[in-house]
N, C-alpha and C. Protein backbone atom coordinates (compact mmCIF):
# COMPACT_ATOMS: atom_id res chain seq x y z
N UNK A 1 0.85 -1.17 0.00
CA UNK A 1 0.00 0.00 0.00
C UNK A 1 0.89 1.23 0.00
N UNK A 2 0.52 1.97 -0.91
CA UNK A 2 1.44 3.51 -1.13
C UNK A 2 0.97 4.44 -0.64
N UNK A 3 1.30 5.31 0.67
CA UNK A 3 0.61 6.48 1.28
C UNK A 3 1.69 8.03 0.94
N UNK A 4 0.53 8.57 0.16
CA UNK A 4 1.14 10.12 -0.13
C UNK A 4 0.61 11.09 0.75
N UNK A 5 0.78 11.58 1.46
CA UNK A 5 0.39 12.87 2.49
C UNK A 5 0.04 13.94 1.44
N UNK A 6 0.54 14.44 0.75
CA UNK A 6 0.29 15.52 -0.30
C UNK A 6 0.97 15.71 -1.42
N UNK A 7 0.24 16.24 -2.57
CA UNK A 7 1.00 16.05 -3.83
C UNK A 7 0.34 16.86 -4.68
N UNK A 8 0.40 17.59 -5.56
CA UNK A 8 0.04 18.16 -6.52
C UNK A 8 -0.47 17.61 -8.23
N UNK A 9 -1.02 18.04 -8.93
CA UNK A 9 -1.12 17.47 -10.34
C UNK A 9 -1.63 18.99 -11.02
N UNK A 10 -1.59 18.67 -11.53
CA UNK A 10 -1.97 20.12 -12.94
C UNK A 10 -2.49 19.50 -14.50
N UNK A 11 -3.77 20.13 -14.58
CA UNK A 11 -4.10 19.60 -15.80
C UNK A 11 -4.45 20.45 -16.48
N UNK A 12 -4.06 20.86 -17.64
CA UNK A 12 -4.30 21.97 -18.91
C UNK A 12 -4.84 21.64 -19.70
N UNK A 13 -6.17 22.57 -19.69
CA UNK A 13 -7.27 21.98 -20.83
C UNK A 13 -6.79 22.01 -21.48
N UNK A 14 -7.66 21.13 -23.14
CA UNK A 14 -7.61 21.32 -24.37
C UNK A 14 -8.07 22.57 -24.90
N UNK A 15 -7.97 22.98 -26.34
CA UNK A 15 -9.51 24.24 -26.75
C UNK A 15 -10.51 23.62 -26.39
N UNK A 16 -11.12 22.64 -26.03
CA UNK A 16 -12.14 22.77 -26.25
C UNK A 16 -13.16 22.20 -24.40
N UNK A 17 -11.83 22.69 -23.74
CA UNK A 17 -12.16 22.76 -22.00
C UNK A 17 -12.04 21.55 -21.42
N UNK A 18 -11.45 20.77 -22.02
CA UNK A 18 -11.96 18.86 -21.91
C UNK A 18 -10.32 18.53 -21.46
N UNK A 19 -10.22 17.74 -20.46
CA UNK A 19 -8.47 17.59 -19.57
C UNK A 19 -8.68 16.09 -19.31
N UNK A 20 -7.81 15.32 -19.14
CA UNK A 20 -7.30 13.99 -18.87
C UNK A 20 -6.52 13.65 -17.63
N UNK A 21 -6.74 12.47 -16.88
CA UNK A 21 -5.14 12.68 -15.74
C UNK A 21 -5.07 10.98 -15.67
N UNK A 22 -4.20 10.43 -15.66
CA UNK A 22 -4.11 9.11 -15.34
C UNK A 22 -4.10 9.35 -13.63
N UNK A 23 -4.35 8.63 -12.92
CA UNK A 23 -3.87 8.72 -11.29
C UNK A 23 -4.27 7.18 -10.52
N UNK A 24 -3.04 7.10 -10.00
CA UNK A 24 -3.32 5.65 -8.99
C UNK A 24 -4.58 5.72 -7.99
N UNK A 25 -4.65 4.37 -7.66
CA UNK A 25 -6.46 4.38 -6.97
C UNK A 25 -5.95 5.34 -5.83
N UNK A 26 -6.44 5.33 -5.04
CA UNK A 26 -6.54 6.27 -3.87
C UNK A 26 -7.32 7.57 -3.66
N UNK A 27 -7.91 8.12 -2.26
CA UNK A 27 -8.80 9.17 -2.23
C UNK A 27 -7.89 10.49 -2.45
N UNK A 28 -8.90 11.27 -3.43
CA UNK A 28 -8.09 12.25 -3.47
C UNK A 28 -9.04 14.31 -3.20
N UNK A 29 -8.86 14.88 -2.78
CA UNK A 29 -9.29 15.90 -2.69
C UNK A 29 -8.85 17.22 -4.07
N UNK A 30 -10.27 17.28 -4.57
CA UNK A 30 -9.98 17.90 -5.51
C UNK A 30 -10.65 19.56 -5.58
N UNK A 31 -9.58 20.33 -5.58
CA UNK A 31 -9.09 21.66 -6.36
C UNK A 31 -9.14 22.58 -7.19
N UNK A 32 -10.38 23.62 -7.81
CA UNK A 32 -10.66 24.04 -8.95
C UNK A 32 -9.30 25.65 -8.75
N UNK A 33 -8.53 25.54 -9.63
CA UNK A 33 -7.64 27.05 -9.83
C UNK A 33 -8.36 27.64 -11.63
N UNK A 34 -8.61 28.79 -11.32
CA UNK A 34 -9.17 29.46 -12.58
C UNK A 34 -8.64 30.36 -12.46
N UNK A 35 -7.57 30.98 -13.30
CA UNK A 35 -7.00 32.12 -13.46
C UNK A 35 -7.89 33.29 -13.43
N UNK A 36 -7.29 34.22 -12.43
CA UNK A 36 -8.38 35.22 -11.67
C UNK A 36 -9.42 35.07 -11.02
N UNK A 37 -9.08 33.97 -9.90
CA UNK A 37 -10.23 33.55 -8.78
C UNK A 37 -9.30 32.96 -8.26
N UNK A 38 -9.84 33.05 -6.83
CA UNK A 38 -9.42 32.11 -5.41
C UNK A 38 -9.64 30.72 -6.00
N UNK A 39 -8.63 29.76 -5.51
CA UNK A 39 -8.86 28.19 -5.81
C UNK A 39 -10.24 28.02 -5.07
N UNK A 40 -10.48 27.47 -5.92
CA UNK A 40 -11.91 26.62 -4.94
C UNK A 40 -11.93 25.23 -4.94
N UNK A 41 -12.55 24.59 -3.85
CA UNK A 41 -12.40 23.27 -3.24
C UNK A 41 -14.23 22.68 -3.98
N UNK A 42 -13.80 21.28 -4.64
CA UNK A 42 -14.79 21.00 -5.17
C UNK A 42 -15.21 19.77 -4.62
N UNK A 43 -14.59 19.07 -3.77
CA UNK A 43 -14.80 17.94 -3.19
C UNK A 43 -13.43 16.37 -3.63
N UNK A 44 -14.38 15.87 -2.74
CA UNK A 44 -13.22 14.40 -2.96
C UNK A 44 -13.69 13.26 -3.35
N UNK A 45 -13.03 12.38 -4.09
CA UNK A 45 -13.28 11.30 -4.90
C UNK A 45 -12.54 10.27 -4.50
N UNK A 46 -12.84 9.47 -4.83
CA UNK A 46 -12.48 7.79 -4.39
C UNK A 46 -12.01 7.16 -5.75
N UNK A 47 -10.81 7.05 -6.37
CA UNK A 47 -10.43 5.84 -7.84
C UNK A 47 -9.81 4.68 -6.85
N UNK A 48 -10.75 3.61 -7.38
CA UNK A 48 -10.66 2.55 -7.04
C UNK A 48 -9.46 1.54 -8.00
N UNK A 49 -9.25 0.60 -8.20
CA UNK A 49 -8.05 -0.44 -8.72
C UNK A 49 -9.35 -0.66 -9.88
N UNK A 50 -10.73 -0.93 -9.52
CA UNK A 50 -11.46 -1.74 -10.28
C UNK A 50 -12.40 -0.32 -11.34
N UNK A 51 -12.02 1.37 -10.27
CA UNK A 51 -13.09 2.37 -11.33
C UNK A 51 -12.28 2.24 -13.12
N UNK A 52 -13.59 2.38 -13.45
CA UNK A 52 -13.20 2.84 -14.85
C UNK A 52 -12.90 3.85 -15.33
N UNK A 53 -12.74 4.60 -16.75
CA UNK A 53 -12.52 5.87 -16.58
C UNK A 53 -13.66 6.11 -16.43
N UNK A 54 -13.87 8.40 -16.15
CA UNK A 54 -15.09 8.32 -15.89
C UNK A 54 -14.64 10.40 -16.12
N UNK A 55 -15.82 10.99 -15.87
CA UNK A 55 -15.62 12.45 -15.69
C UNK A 55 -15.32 12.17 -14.37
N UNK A 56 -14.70 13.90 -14.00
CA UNK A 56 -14.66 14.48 -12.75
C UNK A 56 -15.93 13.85 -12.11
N UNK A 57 -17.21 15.22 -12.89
CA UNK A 57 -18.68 14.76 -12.12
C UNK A 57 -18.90 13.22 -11.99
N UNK A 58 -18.42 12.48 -12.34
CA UNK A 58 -18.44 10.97 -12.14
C UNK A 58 -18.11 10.34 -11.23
N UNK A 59 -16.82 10.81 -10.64
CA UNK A 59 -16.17 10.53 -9.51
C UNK A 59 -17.17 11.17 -8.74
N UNK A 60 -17.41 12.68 -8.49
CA UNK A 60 -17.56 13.22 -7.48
C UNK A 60 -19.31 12.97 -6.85
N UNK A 61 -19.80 12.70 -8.21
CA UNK A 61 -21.64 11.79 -7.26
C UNK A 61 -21.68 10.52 -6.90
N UNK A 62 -20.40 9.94 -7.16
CA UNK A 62 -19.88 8.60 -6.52
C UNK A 62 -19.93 9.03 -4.77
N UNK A 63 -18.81 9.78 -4.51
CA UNK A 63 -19.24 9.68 -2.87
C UNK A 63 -20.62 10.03 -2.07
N UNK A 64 -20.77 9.63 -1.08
CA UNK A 64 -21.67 9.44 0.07
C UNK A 64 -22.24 10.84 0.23
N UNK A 65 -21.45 11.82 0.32
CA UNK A 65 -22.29 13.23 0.34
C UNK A 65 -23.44 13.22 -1.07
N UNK A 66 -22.93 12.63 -2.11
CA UNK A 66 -23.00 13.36 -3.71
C UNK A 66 -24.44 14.23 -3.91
N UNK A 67 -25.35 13.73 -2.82
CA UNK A 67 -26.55 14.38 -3.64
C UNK A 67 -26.34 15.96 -2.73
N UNK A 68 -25.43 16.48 -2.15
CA UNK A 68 -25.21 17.71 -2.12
C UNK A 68 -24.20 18.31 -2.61
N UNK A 69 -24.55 18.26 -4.05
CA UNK A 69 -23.76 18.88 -5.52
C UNK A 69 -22.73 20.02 -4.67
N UNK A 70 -21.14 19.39 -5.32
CA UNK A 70 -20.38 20.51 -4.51
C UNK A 70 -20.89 21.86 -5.09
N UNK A 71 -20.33 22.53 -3.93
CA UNK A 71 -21.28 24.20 -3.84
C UNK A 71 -20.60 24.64 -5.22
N UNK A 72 -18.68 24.35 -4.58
CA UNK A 72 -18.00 25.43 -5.98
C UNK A 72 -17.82 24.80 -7.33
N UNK A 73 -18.32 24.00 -7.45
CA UNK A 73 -18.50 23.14 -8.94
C UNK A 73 -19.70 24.44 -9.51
N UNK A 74 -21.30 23.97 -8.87
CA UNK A 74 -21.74 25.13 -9.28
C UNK A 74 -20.96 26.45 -9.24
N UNK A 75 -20.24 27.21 -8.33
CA UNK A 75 -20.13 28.17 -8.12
C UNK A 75 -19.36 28.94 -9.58
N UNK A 76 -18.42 27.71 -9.83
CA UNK A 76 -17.60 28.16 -10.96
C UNK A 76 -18.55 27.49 -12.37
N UNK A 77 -19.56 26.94 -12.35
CA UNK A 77 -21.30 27.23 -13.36
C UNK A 77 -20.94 28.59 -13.68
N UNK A 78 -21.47 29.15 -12.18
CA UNK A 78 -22.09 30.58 -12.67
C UNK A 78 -21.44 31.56 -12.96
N UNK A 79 -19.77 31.17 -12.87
CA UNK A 79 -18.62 32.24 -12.85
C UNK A 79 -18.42 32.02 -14.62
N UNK A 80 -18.58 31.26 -15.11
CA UNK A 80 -18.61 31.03 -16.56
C UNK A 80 -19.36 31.76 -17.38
N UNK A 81 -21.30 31.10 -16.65
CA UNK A 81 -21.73 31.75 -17.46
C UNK A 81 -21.81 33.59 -17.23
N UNK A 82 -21.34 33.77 -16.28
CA UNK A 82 -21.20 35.29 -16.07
C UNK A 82 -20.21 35.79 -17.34
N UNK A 83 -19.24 35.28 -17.24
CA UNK A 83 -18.02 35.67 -18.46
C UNK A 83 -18.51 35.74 -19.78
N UNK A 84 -19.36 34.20 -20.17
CA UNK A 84 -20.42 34.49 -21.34
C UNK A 84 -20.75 35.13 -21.55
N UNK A 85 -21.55 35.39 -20.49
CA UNK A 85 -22.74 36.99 -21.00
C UNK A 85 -21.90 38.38 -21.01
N UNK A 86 -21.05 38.39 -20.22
CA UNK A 86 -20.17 39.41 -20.04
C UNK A 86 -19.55 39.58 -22.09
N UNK A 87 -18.98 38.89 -21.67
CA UNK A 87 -18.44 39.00 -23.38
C UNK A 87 -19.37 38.72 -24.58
N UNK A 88 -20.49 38.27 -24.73
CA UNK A 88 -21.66 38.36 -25.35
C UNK A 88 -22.05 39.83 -25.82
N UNK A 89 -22.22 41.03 -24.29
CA UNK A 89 -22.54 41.91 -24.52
C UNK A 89 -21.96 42.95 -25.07
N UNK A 90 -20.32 43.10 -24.47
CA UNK A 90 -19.29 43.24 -25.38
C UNK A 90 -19.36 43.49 -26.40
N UNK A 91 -19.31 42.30 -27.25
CA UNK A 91 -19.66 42.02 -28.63
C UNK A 91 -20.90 43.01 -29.49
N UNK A 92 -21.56 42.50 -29.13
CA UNK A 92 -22.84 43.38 -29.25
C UNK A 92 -22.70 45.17 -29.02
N UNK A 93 -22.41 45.54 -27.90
CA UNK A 93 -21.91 46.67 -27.28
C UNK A 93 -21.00 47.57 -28.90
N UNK A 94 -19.88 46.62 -29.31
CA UNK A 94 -18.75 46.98 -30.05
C UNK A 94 -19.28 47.00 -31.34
N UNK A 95 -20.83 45.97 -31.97
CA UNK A 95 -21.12 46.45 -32.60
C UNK A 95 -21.97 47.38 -32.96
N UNK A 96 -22.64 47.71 -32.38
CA UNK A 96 -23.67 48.90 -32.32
C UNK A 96 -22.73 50.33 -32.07
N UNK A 97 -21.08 49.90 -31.76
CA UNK A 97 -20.29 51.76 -31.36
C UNK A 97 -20.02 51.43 -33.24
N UNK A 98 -19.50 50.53 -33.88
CA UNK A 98 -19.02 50.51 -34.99
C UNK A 98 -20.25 51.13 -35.84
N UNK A 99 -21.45 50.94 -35.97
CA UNK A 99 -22.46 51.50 -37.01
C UNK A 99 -22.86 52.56 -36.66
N UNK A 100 -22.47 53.39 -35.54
CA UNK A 100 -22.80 54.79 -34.68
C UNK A 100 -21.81 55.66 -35.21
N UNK A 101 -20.73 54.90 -35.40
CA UNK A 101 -19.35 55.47 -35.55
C UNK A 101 -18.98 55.33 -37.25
N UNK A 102 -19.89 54.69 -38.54
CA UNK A 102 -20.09 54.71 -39.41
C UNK A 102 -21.01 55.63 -40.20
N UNK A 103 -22.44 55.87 -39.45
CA UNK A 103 -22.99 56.81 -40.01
C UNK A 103 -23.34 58.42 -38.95
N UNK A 104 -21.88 58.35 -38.34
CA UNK A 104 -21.85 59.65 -37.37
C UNK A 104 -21.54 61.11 -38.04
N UNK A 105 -22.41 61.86 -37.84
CA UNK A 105 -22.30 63.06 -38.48
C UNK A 105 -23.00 64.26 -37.33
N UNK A 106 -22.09 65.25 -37.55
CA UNK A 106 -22.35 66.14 -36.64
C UNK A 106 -23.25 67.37 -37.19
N UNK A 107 -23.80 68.30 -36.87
CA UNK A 107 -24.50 69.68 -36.44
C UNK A 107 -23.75 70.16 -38.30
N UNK A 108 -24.69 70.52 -39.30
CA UNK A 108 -24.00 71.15 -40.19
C UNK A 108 -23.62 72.55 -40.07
N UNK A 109 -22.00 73.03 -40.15
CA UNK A 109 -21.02 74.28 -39.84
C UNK A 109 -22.24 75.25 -40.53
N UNK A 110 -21.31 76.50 -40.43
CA UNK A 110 -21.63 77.21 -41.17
C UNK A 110 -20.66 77.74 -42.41
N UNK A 111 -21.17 78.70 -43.35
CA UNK A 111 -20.31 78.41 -44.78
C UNK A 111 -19.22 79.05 -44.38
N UNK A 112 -18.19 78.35 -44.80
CA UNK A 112 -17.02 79.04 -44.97
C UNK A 112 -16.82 80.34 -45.93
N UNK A 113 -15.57 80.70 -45.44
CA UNK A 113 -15.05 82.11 -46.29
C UNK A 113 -14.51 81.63 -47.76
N UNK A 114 -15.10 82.13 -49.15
CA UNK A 114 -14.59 81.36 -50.76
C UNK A 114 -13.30 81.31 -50.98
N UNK A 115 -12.61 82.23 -50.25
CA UNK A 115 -10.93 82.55 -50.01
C UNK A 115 -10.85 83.31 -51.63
N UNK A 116 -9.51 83.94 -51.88
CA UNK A 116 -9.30 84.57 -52.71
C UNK A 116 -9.65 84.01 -54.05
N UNK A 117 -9.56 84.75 -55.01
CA UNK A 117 -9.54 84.58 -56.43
C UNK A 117 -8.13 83.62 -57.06
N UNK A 118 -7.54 82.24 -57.68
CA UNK A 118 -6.15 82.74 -57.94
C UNK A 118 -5.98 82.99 -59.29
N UNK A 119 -4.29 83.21 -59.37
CA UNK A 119 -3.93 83.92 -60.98
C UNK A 119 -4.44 82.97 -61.74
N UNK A 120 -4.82 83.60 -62.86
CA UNK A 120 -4.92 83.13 -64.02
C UNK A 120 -3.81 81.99 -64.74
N UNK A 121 -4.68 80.75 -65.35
CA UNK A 121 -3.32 80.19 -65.67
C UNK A 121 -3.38 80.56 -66.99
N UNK A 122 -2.07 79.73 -68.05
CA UNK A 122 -1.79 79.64 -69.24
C UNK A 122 -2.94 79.21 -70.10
N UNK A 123 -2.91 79.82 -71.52
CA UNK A 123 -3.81 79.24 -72.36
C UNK A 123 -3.67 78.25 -72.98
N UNK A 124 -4.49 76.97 -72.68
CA UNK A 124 -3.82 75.92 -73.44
C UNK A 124 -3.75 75.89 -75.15
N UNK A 125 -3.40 74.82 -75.82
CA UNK A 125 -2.85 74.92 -77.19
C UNK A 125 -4.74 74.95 -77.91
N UNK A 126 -5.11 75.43 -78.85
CA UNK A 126 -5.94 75.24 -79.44
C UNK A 126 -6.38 73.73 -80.42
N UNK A 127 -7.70 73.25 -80.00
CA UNK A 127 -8.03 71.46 -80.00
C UNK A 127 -7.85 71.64 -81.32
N UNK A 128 -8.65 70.46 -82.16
CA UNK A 128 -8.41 70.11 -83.49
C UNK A 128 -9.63 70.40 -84.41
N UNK A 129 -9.79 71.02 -85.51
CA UNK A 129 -10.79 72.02 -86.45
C UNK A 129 -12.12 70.71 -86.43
N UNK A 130 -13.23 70.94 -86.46
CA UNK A 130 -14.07 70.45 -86.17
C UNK A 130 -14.88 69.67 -87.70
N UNK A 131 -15.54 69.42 -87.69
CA UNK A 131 -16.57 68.90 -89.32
C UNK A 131 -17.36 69.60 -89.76
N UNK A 132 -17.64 70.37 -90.80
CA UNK A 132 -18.47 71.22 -91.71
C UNK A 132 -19.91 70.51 -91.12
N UNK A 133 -20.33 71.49 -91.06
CA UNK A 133 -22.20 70.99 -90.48
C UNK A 133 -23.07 71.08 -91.57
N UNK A 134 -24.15 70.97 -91.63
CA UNK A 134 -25.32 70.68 -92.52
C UNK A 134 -25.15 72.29 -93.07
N UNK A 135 -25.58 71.96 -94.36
CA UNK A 135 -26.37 73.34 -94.80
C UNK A 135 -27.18 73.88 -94.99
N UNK A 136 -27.64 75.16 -94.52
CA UNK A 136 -28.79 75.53 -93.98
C UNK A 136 -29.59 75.83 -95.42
N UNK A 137 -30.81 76.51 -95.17
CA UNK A 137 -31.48 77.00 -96.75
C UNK A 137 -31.31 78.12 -96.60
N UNK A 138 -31.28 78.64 -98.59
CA UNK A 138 -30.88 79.37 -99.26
C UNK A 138 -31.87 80.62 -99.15
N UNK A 139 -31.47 81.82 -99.11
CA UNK A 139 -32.02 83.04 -98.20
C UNK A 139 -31.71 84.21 -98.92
């Protein structure tokens, strides 16, 4: 029998939020760290010699408490979907400044001064003699 007093693991999601850990049977107390939040404690799990794989939530409605859903499992639910909506509105927010900021037009001035006259330029070269036109009647 192998007894660890304490130990660490670290698991880095994929894109697409989904993490893996191999770990020997034994009870273990598990740890939520989310960059820009206090760690939160989500409860403890039991891998047995005989569990299969399984999710986190798999392990964790396995123990004897389970039907009182850890608090910060939800807690970090609602810290998500807060960020969602947070950046949802954002979005939205950034597009409605972009079409404000497309057809933005202010108070029409008043007329300006025509400013001076300037010199006269050069006369250009004279174009090329044109085509004899119809002839008119005889008078």
């Amino acid at each position: 029998e192998t007894v660890i007093a304490t130990t660490v693991a670290y698991g880095m999601p994929e894109e697409t939020g989904s993490y893996s850990m191999d770990v020997e049977p034994g009870i273990y107390r598990v740890t939520l760290n989310t960059e820009g939040y206090r760690p939160s404690y989500v409860g403890d799990i039991v891998v047995r010699e005989d569990s299969s794989p399984g999710t986190l939530n798999k392990f964790l409605m396995e123990m004897e408490d389970a039907p009182y859903y850890p608090k910060a499992l939800s807690e970090l639910e609602a810290v998500v979907q807060s960020i969602l909506h947070r950046a949802e509105s954002a979005a939205s927010e950034a597009e409605e400044a972009r079409k404000r900021a497309a057809s933005a037009r202010g108070p029409r001035g008043e007329k300006g001064d025509t400013g001076a006259r300037g010199e006269r330029g050069i006369t250009g070269p004279q174009g090329p003699k044109g085509e004899t036109g119809a002839r008119g009647p005889a008078g």
